[in-house]
Protein backbone atom coordinates (compact mmCIF):
# COMPACT_ATOMS: atom_id res chain seq x y z
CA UNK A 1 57.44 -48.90 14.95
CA UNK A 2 56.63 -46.69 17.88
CA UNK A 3 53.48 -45.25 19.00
CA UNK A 4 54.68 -41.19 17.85
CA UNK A 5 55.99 -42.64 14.60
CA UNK A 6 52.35 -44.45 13.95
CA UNK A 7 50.57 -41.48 15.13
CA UNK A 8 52.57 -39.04 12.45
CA UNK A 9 51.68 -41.48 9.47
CA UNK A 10 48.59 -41.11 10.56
CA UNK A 11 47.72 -37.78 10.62
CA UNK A 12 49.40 -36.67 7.93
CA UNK A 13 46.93 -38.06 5.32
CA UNK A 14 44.71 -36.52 7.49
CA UNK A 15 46.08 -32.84 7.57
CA UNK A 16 47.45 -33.05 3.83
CA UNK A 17 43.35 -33.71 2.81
CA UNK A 18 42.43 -30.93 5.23
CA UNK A 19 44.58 -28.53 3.69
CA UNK A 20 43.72 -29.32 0.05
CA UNK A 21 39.83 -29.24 0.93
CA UNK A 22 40.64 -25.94 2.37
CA UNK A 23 42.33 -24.65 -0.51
CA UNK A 24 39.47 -26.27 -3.17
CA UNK A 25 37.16 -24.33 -0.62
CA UNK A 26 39.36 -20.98 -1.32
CA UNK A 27 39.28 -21.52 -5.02
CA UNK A 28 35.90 -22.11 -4.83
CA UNK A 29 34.83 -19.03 -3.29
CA UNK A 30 37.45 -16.78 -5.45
CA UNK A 31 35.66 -18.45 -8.72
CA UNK A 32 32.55 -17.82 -6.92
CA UNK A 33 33.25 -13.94 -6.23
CA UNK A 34 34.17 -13.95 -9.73
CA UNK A 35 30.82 -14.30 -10.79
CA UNK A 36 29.29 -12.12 -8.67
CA UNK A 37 27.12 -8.70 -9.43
CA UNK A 38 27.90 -5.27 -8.58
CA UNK A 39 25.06 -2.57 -9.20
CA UNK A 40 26.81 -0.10 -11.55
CA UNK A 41 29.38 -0.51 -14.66
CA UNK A 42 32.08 2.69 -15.35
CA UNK A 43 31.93 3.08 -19.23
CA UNK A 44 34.99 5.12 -19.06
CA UNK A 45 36.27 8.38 -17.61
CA UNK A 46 36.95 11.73 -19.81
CA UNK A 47 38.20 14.84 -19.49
CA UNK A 48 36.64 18.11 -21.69
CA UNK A 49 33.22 19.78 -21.54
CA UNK A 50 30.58 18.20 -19.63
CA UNK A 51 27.59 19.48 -21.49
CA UNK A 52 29.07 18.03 -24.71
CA UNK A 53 29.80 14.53 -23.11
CA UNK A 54 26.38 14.82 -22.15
CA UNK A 55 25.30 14.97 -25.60
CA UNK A 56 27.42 12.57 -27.33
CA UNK A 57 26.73 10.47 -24.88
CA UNK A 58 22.76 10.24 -25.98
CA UNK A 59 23.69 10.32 -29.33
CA UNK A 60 25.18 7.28 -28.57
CA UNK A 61 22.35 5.70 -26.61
CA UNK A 62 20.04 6.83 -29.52
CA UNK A 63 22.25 4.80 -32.02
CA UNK A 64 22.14 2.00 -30.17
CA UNK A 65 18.29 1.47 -30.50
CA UNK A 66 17.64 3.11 -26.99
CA UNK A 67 15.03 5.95 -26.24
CA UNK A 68 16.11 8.61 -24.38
CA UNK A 69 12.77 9.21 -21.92
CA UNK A 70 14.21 11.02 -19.44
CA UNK A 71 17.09 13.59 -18.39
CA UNK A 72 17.44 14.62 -14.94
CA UNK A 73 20.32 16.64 -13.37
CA UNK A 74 20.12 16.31 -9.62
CA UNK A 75 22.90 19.00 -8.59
CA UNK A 76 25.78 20.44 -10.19
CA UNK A 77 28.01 18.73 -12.76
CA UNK A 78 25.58 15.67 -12.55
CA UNK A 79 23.44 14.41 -15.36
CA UNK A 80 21.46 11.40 -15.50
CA UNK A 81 19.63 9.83 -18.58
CA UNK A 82 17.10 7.61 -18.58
CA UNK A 83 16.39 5.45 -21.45
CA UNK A 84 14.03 2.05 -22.78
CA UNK A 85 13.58 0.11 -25.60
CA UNK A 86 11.26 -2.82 -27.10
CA UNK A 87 13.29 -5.63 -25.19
CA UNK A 88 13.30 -3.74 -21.68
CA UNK A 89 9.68 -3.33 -21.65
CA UNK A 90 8.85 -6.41 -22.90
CA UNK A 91 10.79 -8.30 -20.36
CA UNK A 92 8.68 -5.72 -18.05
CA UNK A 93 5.87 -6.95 -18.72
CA UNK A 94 6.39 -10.62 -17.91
CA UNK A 95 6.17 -10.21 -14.04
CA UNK A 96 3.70 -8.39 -11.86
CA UNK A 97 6.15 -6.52 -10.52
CA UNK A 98 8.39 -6.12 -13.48
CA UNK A 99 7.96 -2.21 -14.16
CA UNK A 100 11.19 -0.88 -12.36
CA UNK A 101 12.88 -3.26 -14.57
CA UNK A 102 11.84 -1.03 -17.57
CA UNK A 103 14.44 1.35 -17.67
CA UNK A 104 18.40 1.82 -17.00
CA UNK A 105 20.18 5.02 -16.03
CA UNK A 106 23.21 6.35 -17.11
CA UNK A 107 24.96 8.83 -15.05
CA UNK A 108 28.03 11.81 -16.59
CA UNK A 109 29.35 13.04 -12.73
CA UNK A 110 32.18 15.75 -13.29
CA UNK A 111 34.54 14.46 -10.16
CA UNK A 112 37.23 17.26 -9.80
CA UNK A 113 37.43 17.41 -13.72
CA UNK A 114 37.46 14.07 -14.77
CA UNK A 115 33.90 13.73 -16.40
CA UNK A 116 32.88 9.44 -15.54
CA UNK A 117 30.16 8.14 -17.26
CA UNK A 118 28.92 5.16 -15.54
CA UNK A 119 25.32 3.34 -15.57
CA UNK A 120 23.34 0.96 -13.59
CA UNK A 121 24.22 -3.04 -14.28
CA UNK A 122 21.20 -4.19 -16.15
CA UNK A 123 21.67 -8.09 -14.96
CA UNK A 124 22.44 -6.79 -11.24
CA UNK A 125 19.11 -4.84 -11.71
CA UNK A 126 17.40 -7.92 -13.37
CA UNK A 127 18.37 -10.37 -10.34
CA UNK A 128 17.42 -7.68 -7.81
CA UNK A 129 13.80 -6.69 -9.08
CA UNK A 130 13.30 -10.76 -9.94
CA UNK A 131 12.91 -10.04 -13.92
CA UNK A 132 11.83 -12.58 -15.94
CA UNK A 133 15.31 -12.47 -18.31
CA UNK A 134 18.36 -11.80 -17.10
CA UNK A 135 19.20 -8.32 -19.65
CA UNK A 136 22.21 -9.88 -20.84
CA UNK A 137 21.44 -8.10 -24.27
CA UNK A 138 20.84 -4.94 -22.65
CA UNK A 139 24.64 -5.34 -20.92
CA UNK A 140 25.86 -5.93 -24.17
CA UNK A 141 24.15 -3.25 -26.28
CA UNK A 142 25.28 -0.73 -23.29
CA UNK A 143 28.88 -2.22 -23.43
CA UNK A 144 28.67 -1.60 -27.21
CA UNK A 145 27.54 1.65 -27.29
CA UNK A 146 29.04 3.53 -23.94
CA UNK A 147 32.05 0.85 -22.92
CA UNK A 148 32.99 -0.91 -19.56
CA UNK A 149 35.71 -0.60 -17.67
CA UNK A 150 35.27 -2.09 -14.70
CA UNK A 151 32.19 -3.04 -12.23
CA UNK A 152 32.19 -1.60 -9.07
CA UNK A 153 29.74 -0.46 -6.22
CA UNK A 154 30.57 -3.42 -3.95
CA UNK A 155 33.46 -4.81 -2.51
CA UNK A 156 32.45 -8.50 -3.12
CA UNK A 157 29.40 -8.06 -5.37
CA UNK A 158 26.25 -10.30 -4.80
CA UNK A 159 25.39 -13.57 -6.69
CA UNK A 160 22.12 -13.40 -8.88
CA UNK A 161 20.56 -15.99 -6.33
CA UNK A 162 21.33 -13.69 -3.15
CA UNK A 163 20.21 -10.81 -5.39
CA UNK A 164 16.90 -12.58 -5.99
CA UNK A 165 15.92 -12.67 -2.44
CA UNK A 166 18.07 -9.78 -1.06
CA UNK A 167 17.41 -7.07 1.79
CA UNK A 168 19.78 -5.58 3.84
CA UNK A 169 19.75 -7.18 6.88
CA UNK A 170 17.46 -8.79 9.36
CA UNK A 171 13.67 -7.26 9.24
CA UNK A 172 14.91 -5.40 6.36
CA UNK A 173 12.40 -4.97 3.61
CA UNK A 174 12.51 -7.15 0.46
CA UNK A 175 11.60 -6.52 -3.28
CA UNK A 176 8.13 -8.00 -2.72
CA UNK A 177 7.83 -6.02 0.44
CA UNK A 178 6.99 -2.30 -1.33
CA UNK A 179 5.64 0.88 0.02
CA UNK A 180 1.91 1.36 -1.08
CA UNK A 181 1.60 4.55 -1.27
CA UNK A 182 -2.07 5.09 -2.27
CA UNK A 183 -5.18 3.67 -3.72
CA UNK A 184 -6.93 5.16 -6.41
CA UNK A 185 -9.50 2.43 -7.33
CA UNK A 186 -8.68 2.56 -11.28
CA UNK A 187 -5.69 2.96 -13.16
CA UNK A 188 -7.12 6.42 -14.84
CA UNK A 189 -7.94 7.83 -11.66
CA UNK A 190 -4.35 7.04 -10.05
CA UNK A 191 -2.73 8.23 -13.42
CA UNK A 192 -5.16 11.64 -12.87
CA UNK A 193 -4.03 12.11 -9.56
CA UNK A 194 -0.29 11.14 -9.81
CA UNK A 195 -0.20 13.84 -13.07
CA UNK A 196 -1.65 16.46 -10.77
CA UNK A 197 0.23 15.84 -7.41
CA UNK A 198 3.35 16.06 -9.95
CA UNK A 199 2.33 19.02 -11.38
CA UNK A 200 1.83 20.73 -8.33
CA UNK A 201 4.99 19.16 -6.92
CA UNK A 202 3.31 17.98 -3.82
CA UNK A 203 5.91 16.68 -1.54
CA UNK A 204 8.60 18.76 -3.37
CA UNK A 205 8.69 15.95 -5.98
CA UNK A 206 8.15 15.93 -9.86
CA UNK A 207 8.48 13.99 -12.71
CA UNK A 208 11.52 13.34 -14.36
CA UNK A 209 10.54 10.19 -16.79
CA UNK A 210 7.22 8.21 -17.44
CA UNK A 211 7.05 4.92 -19.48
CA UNK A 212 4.21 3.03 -20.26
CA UNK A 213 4.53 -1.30 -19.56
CA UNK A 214 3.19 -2.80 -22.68
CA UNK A 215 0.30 -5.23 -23.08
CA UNK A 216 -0.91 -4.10 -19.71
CA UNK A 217 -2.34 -1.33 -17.16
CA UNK A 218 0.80 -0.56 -15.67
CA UNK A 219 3.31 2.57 -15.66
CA UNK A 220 6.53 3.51 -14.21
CA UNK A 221 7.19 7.29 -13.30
CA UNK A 222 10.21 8.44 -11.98
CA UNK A 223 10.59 11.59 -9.60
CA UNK A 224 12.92 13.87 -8.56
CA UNK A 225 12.80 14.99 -4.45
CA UNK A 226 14.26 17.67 -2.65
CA UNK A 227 12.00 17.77 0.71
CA UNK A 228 13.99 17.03 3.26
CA UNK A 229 15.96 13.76 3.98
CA UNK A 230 13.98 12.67 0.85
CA UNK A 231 16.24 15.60 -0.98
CA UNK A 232 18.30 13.52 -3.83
CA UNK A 233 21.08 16.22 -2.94
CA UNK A 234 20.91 15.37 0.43
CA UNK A 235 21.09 11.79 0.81
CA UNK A 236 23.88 11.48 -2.20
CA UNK A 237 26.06 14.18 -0.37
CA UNK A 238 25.68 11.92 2.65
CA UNK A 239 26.27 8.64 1.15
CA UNK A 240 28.64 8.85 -2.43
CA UNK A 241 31.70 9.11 -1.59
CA UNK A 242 33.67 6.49 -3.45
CA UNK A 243 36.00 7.68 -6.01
CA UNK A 244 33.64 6.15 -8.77
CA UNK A 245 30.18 7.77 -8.12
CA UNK A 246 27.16 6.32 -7.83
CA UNK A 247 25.08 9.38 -9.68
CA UNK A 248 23.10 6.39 -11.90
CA UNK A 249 21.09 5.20 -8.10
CA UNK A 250 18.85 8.42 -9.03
CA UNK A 251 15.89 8.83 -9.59
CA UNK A 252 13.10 6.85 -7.64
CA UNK A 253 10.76 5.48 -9.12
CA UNK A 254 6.81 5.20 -8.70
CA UNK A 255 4.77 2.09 -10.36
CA UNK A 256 1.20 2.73 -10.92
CA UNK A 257 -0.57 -0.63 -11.33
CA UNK A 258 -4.44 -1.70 -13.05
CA UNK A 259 -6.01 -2.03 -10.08
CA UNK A 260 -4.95 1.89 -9.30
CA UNK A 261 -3.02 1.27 -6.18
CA UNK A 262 0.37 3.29 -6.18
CA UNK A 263 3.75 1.68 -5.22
CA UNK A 264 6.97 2.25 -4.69
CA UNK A 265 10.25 0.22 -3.33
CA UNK A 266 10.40 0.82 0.65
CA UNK A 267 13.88 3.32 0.93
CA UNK A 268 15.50 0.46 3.08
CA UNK A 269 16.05 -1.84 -0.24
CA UNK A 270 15.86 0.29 -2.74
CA UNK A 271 18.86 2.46 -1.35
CA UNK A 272 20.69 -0.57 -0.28
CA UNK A 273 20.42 -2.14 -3.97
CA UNK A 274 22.26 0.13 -4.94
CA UNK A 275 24.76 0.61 -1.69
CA UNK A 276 25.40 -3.12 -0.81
CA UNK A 277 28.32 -2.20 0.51
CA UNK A 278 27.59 0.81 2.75
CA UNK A 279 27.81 0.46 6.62
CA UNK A 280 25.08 1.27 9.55
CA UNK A 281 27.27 3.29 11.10
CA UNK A 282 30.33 6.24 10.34
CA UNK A 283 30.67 9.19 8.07
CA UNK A 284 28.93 8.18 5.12
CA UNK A 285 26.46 5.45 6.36
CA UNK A 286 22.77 4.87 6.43
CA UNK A 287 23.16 6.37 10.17
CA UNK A 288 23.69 9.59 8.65
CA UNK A 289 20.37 9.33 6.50
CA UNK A 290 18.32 7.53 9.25
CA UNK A 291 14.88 9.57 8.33
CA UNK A 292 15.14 9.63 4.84
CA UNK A 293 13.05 6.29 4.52
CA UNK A 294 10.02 8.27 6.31
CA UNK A 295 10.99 11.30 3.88
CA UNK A 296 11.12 9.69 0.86
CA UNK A 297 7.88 7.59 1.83
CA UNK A 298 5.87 10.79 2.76
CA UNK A 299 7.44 12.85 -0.08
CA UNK A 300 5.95 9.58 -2.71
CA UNK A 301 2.89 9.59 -0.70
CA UNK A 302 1.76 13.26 -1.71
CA UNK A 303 3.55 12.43 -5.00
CA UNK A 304 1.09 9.84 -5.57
CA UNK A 305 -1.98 11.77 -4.89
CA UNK A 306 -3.02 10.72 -1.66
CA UNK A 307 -4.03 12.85 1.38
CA UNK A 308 -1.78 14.67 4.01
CA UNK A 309 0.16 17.70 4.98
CA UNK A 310 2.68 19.15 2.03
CA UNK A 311 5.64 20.00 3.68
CA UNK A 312 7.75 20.61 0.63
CA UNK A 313 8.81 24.19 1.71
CA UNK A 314 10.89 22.80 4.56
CA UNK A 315 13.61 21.10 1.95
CA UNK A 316 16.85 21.65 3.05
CA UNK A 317 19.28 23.72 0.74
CA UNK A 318 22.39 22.05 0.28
């Protein structure tokens, strides 16, 4: 046999394993994907009146066994709902950190007359805050009451692991990495002061939801902001664009804790939880809403009662 003969029996084995490892390494990655998270569901799209979607829409929730603690409408012909139950704050309460686990939004956007209700992925959210159980139920009892179409908010999605110890990108913040925004030295005296900076709408923020963690000094509050780059308007006009909207990222969220220190989730993840996908740079990128981590940190920072200069009259009006 010659030498080129030899040489061809030879590598063919060779290439022929090569090209079915590369193949099991395609599969692999496509059954992978297939399992990945994306941060919102689309329960379905409608056409008709928007106000009345609105309302069936938390009768619905409210037959499913969820309270309806919150309603918040950021800008025109968008309405979010915020609701709890037993299982969401119990599964709250099992981590330090578990509070911004207590509640899931869901969103009715009017898109050029087609009326989408959509609402944040409650085992995407679980993975991402590191919750002690993964919400399956609360997918399900969502799915049961509203629908699911499709997920969607990322390309590829995330895996739960990668969710559990995501940030953006290098020195990017991570979950465990949050904003303190001020100390109060008790839990009554930081709920005092949070009620009253509220009230007064210090930082051009105010309260659009509370809920209380069980079995411990701890409460979520969400806000609504419109000073500055912190402006909900603002940074959603800059940065939804997709066909399917992403109304159900809104609102922020404060966590008051015993000790009465204030936090929140630094801008940098808590934006790109719920934007994965969205580039540095371009038309709709984080570019294009560079300050509104230092907004949205100083706006929560007079939110939470702490000292400095209110500059909530300088919002811009989109």
């Amino acid at each position: 046999m010659c030498k080129l003969s030899l040489t061809r029996l030879l590598i063919r084995p060779v290439a022929s394993r090569l090209f079915l490892s590369a193949l099991l390494f395609i599969a692999g990655l496509s059954v992978a994907n297939a399992d990945n998270l994306k941060p919102f569901i689309l329960a379905g799209a409608v056409t008709g009146d928007f106000a009345q979607t609105v309302k069936d829409t938390k009768a619905k929730l409210t037959k499913a066994g969820f309270e309806v603690v919150g309603d918040y409408s950021p800008y025109d012909k968008a309405d979010i709902i915020i609701v709890t139950n037993d299982t969401l704050k119990k599964n709250a309460s099992a981590t330090d950190f578990g509070g911004y686990g207590a509640v899931q939004r869901i969103a009715i956007t009017d898109v050029s007359g087609t009326i989408q209700v959509t609402y944040t992925n409650p085992v995407y959210m679980a993975a991402a805050y590191r919750l002690a159980g993964n919400l399956e139920s609360i997918a399900t009892d969502l799915k049961a009451a509203l629908g699911e179409q499709k997920a969607y908010g990322s390309k590829k999605g995330l895996s739960a692991e990668d969710l559990k110890g995501y940030h953006y990108m290098f020195s990017m913040p991570y979950f465990d990495e949050p904003d303190v925004l001020a100390d109060h030295g008790s839990y009554d005296k930081a709920m005092k002061a949070v009620t009253a900076a509220l009230n007064a709408k210090k930082g051009g923020a105010s309260k659009v939801f509370q809920v209380n963690i069980p079995g411990k000094k701890q409460t979520l509050i969400g806000v609504a902001m419109t000073q500055k780059m912190s402006s909900d308007k603002a940074i959603m006009k800059s940065i939804d664009s997709e066909a399917i909207r992403s109304t159900a990222h809104l609102p922020y969220e404060m966590l008051i804790d015993g000790k009465g220190k204030v936090y929140a989730l630094n801008a940098k993840f808590r934006i790109a939880t719920s934007f994965p996908d969205l580039p540095m740079s371009g038309e709709h990128s984080f570019m294009g809403i560079m300050s509104a981590p230092d907004d949205i940190k100083s706006a929560l920072t007079l939110a939470a009662g702490a000292a400095g200069e209110d500059k909530s009259s300088d919002g811009f009006d989109f």
